[in-house]
N, C-alpha and C. Protein backbone atom coordinates (compact mmCIF):
# COMPACT_ATOMS: atom_id res chain seq x y z
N UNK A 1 -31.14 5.23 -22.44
CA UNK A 1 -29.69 5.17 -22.51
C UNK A 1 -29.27 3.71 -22.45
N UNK A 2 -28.13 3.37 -23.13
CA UNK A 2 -28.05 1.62 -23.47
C UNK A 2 -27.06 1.59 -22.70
N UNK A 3 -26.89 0.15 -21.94
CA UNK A 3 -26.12 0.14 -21.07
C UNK A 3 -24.81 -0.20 -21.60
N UNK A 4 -23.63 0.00 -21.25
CA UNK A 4 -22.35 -0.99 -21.75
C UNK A 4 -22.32 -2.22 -21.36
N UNK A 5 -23.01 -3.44 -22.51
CA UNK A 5 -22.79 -4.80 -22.10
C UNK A 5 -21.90 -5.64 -21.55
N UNK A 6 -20.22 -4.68 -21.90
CA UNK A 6 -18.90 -5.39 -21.88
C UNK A 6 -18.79 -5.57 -20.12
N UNK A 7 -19.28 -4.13 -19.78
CA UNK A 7 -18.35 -3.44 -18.46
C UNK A 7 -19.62 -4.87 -17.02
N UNK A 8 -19.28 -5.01 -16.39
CA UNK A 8 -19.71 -5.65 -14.98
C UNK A 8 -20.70 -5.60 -14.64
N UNK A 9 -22.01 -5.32 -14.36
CA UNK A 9 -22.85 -4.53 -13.96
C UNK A 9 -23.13 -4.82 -12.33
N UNK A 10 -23.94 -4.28 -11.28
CA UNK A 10 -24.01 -4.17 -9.97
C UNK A 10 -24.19 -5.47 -9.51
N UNK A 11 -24.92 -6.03 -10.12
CA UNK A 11 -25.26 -7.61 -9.94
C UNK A 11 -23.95 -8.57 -9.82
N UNK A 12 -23.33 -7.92 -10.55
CA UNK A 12 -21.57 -9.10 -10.46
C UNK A 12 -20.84 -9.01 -9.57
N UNK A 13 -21.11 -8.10 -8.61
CA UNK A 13 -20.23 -8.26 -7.40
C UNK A 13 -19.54 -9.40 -6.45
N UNK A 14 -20.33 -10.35 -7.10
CA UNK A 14 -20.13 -11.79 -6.67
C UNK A 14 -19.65 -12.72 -7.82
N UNK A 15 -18.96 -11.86 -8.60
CA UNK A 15 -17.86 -12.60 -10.10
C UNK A 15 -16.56 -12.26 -9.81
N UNK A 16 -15.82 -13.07 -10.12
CA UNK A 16 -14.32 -13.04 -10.58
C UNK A 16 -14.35 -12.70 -11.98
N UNK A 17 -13.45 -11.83 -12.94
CA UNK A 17 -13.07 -11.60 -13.67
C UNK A 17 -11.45 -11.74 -14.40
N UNK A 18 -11.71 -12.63 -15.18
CA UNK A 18 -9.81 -12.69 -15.84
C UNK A 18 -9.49 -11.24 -16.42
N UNK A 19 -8.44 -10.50 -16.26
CA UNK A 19 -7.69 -10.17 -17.14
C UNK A 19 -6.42 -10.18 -17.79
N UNK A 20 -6.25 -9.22 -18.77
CA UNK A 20 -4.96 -9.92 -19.49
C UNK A 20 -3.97 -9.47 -18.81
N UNK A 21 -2.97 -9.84 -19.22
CA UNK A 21 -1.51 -9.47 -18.73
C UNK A 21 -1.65 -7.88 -18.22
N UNK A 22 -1.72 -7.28 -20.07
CA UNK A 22 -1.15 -6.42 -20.31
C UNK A 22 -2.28 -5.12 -19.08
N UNK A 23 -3.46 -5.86 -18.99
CA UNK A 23 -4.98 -4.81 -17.65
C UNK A 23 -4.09 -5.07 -16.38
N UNK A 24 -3.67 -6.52 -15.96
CA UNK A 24 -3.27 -6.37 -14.83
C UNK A 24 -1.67 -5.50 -14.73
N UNK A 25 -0.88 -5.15 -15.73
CA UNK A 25 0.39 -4.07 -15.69
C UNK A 25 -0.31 -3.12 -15.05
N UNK A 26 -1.13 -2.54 -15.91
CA UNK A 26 -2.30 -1.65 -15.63
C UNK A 26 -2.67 -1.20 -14.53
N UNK A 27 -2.98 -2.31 -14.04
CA UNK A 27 -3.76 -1.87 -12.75
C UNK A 27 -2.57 -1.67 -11.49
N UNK A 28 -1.35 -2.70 -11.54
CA UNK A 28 -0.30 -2.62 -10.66
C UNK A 28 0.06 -1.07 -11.03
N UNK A 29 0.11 -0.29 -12.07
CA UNK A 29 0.82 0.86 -12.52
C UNK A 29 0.29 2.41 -12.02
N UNK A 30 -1.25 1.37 -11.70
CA UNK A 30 -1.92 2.87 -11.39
C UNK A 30 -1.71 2.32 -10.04
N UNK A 31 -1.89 1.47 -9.50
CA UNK A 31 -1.95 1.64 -7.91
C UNK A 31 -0.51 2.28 -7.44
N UNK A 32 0.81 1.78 -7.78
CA UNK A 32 1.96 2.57 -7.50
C UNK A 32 1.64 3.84 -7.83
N UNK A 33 1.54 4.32 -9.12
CA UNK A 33 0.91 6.07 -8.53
C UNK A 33 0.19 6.68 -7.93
N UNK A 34 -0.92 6.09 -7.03
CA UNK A 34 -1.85 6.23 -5.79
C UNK A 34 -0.67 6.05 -5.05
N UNK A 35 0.00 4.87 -4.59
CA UNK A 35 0.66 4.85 -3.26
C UNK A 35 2.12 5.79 -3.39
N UNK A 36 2.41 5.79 -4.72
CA UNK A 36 4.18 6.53 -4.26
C UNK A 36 4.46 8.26 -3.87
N UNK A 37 3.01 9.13 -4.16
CA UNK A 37 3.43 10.32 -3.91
C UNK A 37 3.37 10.56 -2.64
N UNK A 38 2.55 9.81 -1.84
CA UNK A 38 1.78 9.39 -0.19
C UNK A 38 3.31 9.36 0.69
N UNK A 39 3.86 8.44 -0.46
CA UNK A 39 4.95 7.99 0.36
C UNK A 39 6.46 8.71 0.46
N UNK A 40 6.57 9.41 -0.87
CA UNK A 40 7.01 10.59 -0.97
C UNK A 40 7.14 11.62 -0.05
N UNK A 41 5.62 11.75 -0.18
CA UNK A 41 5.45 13.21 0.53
C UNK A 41 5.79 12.63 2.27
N UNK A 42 5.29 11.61 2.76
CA UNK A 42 5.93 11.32 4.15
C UNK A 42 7.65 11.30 4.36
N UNK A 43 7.89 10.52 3.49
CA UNK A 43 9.70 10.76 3.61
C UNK A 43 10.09 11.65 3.40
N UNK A 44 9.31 13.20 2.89
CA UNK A 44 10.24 14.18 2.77
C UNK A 44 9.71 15.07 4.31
N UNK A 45 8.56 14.75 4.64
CA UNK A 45 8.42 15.33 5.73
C UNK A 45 9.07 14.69 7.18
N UNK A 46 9.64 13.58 6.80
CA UNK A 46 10.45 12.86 8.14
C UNK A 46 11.95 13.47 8.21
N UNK A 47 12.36 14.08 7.01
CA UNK A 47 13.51 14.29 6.90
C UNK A 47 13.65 15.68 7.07
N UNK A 48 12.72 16.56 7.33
CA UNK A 48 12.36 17.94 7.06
C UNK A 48 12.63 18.09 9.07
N UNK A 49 11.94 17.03 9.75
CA UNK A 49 11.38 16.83 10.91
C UNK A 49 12.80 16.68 11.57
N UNK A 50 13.89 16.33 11.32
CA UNK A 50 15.65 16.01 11.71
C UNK A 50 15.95 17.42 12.34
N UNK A 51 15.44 18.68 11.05
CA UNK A 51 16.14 20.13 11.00
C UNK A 51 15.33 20.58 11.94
N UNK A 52 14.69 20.11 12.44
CA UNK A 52 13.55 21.22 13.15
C UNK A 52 14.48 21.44 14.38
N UNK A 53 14.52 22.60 15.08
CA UNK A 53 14.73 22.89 16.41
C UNK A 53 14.82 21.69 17.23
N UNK A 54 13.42 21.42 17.42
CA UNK A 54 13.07 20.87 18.81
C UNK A 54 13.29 19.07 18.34
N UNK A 55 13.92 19.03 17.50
CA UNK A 55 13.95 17.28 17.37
C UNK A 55 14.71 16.65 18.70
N UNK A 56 16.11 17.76 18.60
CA UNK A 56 17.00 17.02 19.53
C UNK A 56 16.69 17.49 20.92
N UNK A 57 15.44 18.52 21.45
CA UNK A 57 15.12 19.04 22.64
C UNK A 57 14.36 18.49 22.81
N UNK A 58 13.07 17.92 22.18
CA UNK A 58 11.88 17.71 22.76
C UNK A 58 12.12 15.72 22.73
N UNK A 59 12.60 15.10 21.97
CA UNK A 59 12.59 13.60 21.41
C UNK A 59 13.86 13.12 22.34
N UNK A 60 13.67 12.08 22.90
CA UNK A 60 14.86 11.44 23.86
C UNK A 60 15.78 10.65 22.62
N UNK A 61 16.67 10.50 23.03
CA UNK A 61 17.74 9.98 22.16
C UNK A 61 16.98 8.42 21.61
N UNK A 62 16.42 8.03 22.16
CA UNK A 62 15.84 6.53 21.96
C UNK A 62 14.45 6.94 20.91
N UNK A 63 13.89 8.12 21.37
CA UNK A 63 12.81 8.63 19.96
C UNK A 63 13.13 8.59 18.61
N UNK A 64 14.62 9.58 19.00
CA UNK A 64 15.12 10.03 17.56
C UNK A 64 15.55 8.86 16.82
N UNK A 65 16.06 7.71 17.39
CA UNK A 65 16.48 6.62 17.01
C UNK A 65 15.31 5.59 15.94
N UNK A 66 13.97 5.94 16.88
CA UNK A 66 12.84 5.57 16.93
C UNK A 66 12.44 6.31 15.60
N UNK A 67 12.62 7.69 15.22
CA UNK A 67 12.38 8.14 14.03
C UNK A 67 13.36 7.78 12.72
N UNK A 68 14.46 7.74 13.02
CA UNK A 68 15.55 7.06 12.35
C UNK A 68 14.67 5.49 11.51
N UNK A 69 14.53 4.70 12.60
CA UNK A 69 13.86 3.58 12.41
C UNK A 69 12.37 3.82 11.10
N UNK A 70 11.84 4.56 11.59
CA UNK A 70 10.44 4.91 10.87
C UNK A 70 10.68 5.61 9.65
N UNK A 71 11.59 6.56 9.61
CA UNK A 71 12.41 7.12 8.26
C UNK A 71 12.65 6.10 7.50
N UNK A 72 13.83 4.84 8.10
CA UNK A 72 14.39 3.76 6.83
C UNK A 72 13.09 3.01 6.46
N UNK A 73 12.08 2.75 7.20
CA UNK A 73 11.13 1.81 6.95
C UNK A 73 10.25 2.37 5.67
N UNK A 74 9.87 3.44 5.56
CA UNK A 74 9.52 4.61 4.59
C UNK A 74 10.28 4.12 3.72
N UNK A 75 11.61 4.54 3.82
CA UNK A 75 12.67 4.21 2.61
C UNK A 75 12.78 3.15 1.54
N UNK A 76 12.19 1.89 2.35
CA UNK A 76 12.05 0.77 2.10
C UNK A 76 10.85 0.62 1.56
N UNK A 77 9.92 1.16 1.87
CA UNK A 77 8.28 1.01 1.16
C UNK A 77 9.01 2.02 -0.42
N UNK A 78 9.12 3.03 -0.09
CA UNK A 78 9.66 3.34 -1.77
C UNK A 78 10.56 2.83 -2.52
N UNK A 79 11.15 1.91 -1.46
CA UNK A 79 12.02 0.88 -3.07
C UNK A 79 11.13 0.10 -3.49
N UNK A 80 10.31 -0.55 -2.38
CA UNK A 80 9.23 -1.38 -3.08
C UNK A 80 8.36 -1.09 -4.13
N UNK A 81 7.73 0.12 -3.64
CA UNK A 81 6.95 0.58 -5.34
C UNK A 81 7.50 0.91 -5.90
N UNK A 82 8.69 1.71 -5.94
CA UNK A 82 9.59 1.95 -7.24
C UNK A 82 10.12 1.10 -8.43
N UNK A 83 10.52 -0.49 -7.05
CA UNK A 83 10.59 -1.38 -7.88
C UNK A 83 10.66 -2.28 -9.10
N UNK A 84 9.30 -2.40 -9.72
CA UNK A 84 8.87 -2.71 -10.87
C UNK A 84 8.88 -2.17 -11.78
N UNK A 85 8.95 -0.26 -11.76
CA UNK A 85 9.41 0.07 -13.24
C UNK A 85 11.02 -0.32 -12.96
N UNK A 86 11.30 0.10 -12.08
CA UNK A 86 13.24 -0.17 -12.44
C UNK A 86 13.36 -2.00 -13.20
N UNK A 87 12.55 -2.32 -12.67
CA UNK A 87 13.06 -3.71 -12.89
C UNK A 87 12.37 -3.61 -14.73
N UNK A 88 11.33 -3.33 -15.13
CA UNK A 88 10.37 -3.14 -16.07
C UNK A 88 11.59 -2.53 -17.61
N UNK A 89 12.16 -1.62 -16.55
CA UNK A 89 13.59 -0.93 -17.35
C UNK A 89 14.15 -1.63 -17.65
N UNK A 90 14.60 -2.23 -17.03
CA UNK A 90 15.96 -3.40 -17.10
C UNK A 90 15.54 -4.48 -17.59
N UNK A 91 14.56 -5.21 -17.69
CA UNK A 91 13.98 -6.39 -18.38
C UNK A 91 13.44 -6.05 -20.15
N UNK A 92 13.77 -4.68 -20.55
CA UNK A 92 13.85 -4.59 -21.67
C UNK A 92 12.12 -4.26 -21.97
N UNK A 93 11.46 -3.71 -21.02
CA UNK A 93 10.15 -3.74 -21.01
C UNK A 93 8.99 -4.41 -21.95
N UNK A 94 9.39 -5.79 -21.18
CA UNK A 94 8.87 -7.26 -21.32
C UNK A 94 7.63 -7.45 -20.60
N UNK A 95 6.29 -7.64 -20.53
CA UNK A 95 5.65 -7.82 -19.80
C UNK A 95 5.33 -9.57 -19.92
N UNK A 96 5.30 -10.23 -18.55
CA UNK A 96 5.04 -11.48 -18.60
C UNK A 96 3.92 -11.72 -17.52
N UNK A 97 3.78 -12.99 -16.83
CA UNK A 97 3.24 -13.24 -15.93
C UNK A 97 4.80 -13.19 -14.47
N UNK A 98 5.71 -13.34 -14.41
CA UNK A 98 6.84 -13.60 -13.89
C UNK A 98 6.70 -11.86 -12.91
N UNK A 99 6.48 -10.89 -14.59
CA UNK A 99 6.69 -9.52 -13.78
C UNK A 99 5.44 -9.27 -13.46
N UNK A 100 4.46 -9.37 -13.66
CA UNK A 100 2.91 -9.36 -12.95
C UNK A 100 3.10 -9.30 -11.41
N UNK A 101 3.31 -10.88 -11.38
CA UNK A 101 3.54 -11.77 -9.78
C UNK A 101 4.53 -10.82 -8.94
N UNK A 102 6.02 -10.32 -9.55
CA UNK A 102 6.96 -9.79 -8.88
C UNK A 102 6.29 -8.34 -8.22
N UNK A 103 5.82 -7.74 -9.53
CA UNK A 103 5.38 -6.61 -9.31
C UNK A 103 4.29 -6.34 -8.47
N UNK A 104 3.54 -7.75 -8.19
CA UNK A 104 2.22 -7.62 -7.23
C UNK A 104 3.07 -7.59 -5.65
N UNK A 105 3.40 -8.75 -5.91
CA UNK A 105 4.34 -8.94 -4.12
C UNK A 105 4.84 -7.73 -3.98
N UNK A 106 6.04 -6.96 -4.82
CA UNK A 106 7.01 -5.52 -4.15
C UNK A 106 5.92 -4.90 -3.79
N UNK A 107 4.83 -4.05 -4.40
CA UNK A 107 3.48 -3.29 -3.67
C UNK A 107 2.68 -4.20 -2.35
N UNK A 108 2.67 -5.56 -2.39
CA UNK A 108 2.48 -5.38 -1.68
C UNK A 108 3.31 -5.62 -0.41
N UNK A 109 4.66 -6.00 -0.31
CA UNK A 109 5.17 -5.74 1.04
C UNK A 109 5.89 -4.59 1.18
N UNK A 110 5.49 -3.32 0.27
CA UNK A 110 5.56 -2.47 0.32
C UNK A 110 4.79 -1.74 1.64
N UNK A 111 3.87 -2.48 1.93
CA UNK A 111 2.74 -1.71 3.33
C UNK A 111 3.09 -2.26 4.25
N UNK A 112 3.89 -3.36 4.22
CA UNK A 112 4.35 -3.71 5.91
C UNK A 112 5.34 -2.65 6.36
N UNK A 113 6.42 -2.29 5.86
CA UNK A 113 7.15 -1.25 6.16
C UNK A 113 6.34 0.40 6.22
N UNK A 114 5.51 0.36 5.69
CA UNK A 114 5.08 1.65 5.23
C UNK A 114 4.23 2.06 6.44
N UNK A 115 3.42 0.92 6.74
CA UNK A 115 2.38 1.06 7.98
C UNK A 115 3.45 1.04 9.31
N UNK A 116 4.39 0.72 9.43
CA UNK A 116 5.45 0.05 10.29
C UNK A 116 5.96 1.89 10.55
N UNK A 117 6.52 2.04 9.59
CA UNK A 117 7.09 3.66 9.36
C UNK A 117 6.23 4.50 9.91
N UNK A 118 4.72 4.29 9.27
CA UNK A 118 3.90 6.00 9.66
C UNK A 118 3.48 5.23 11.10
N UNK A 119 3.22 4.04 11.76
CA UNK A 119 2.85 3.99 13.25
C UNK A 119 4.11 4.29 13.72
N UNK A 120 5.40 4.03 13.17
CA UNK A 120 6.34 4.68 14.84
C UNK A 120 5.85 6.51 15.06
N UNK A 121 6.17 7.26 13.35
CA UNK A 121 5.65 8.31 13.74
C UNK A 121 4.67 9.12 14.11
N UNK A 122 3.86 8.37 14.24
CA UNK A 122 1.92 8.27 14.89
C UNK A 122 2.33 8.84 16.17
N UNK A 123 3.27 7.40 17.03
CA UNK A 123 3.44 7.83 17.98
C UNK A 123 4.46 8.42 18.97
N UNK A 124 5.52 8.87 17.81
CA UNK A 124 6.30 10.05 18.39
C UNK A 124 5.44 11.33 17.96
N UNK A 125 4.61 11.47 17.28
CA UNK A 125 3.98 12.80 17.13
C UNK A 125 2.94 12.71 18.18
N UNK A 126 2.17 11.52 18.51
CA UNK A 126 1.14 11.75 19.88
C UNK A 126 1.64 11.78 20.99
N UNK A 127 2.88 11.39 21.38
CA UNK A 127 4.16 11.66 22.44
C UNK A 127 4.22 12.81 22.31
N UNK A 128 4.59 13.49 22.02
CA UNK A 128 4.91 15.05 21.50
C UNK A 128 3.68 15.91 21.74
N UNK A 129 2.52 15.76 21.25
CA UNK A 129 1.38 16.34 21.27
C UNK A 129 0.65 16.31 22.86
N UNK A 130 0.39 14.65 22.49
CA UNK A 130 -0.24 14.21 23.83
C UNK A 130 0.36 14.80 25.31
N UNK A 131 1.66 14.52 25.20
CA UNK A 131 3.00 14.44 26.40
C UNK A 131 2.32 13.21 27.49
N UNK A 132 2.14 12.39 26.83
CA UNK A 132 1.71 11.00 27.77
C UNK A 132 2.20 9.49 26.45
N UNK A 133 3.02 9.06 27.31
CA UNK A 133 3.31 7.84 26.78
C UNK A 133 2.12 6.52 26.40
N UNK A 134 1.27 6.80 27.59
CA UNK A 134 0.14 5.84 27.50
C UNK A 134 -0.59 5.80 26.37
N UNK A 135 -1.13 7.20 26.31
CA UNK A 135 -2.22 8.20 24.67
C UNK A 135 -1.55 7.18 23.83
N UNK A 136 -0.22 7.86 23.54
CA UNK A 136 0.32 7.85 22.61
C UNK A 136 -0.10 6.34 22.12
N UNK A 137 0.72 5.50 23.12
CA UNK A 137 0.53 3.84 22.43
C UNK A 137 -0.49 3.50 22.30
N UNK A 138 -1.88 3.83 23.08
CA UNK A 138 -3.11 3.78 22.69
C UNK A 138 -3.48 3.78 21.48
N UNK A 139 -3.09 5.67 20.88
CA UNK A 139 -3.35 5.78 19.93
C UNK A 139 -2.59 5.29 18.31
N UNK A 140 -1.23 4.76 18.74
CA UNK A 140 -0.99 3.83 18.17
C UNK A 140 -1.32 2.67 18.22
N UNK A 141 -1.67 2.02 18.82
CA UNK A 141 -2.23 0.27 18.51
C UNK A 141 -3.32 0.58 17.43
N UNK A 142 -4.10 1.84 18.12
CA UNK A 142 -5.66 1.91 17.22
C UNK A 142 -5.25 2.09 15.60
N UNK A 143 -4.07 3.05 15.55
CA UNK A 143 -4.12 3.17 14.11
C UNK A 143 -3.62 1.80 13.48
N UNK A 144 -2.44 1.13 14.37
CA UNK A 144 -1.68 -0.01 14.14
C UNK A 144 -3.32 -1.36 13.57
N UNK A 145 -3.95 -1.08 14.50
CA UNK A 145 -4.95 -2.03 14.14
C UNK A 145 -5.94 -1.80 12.74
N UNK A 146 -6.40 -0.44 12.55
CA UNK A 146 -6.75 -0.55 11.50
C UNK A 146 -5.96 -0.57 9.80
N UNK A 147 -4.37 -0.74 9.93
CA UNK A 147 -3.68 -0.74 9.21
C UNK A 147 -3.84 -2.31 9.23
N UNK A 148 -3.99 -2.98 9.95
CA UNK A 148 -3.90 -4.44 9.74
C UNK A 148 -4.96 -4.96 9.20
N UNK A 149 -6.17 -4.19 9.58
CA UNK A 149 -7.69 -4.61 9.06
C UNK A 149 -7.32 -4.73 8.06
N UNK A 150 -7.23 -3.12 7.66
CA UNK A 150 -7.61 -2.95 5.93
C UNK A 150 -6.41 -3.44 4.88
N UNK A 151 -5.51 -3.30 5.38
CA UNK A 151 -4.80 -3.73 4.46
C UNK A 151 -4.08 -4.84 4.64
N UNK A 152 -4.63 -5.88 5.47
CA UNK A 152 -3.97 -7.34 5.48
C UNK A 152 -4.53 -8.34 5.93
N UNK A 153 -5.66 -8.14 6.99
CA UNK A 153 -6.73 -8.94 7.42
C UNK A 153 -7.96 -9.20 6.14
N UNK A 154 -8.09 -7.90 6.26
CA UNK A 154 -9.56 -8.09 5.68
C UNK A 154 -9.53 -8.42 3.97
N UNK A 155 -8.67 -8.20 3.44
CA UNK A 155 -8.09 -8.63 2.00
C UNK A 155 -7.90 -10.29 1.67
N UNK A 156 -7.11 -10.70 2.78
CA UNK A 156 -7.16 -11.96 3.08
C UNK A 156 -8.23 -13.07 3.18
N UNK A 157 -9.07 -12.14 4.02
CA UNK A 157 -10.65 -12.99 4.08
C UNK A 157 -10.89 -13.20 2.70
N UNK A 158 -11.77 -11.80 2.41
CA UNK A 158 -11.99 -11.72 0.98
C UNK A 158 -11.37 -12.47 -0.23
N UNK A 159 -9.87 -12.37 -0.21
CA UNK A 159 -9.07 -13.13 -1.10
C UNK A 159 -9.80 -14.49 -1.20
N UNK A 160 -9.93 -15.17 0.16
CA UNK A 160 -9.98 -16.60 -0.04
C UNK A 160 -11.76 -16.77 -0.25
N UNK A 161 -12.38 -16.21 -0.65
CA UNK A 161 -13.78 -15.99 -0.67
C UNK A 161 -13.84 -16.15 -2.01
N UNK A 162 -13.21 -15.01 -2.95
CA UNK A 162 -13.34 -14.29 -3.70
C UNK A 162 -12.60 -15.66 -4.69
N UNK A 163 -11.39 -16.32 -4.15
CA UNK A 163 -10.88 -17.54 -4.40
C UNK A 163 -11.96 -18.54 -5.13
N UNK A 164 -12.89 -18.47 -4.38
CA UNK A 164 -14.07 -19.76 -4.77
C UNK A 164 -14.79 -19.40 -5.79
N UNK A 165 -15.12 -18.05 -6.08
CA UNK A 165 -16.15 -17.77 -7.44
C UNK A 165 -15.72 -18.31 -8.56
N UNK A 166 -16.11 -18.73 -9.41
CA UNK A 166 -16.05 -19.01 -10.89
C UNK A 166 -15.26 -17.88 -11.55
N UNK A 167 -14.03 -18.07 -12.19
CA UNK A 167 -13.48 -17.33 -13.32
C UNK A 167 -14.52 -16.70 -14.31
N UNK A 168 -15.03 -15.66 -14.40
CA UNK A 168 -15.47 -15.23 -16.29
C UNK A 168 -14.76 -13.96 -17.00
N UNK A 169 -15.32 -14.21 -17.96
CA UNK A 169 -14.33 -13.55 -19.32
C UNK A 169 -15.07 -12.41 -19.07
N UNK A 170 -14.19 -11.30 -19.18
CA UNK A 170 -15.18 -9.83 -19.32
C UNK A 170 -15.77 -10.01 -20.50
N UNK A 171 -16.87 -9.32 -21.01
CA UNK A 171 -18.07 -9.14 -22.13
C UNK A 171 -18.43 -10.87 -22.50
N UNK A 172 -18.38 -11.88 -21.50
CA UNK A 172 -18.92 -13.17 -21.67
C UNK A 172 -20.34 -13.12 -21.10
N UNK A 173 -20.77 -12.22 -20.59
CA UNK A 173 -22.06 -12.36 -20.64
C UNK A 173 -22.96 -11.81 -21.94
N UNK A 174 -22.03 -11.07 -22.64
CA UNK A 174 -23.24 -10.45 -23.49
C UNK A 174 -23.24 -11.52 -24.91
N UNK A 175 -22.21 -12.24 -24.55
CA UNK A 175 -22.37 -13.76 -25.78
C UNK A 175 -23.17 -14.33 -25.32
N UNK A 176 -24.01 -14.48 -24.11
CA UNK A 176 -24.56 -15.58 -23.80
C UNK A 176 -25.97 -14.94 -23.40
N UNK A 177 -26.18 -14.03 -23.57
CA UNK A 177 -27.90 -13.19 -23.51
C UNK A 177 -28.51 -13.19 -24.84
């Protein structure tokens, strides 16, 4: 079976690759549809969570406030990914480097709010569950911390790593074998 010369192979894990404009739209386009139904589906379940019985029995007025808070923050992560097609609309659907860049930043400070949102309700739901304030923040820092790993620490490292490799052209190796 012949391999595809164009595509990367296991060995390149330690390459940078250019692409064009029009791969990186691409790739911003699919990641907003990975992140926006996620985020969806949480804001409709925060708002579902208001009607319930026990919001205003079981949650102290400073919780509910506290969910209030974690609701808009949600709110705010879906303007962020929504973002770029609205703007994509309105720019006469132009692709440049200008909307690349824009469209990279809205996704990504799209997760500061988003991680911000699902840890308050982490830990009004382990408040609730747990019935210990301590658990709860426990078990919020822990999630709080691996929201920071993965999606802002450890990207970062990498970024500036990943910074130093040499640029190559996809299918530039098979010109040069």
């Amino acid at each position: 079976m012949e391999q595809n010369k164009t595509a990367p192979s296991a060995g390149d894990s330690h390459r940078q690759y250019r692409q064009s404009l029009g791969d990186q739209v691409s790739t911003i386009e699919q990641e907003a549809r990975m992140v926006l139904p996620g985020v969806q589906a949480l804001f409709g379940f925060q708002l579902m969570a208001v009607f319930n019985q026990g919001f205003k029995t079981v949650l102290s007025e400073n919780e509910q406030a506290m969910h209030l808070a974690a609701l808009l923050l949600v709110a705010l992560a879906s303007i962020l990914v929504v973002a770029p097609a609205a703007y994509h609309r309105q720019a006469n659907h132009q692709i440049s480097k200008h909307f690349v860049e824009l469209s990279s930043r809205y996704l990504a400070w799209a997760l500061a709010p988003l991680a911000l949102g699902t840890c308050l309700d982490i830990y009004l739901v382990a408040r609730i569950i747990l019935g210990s304030v301590v658990a709860s923040l426990i078990t919020t820092f822990v999630i709080s911390a691996v929201y920071l790993w993965t999606w802002f620490i450890f990207p970062k490292i990498r970024a500036v790593r990943i910074e130093k490799l040499p640029l190559h052209e996809l299918g530039s190796e098979a010109k040069t074998k």
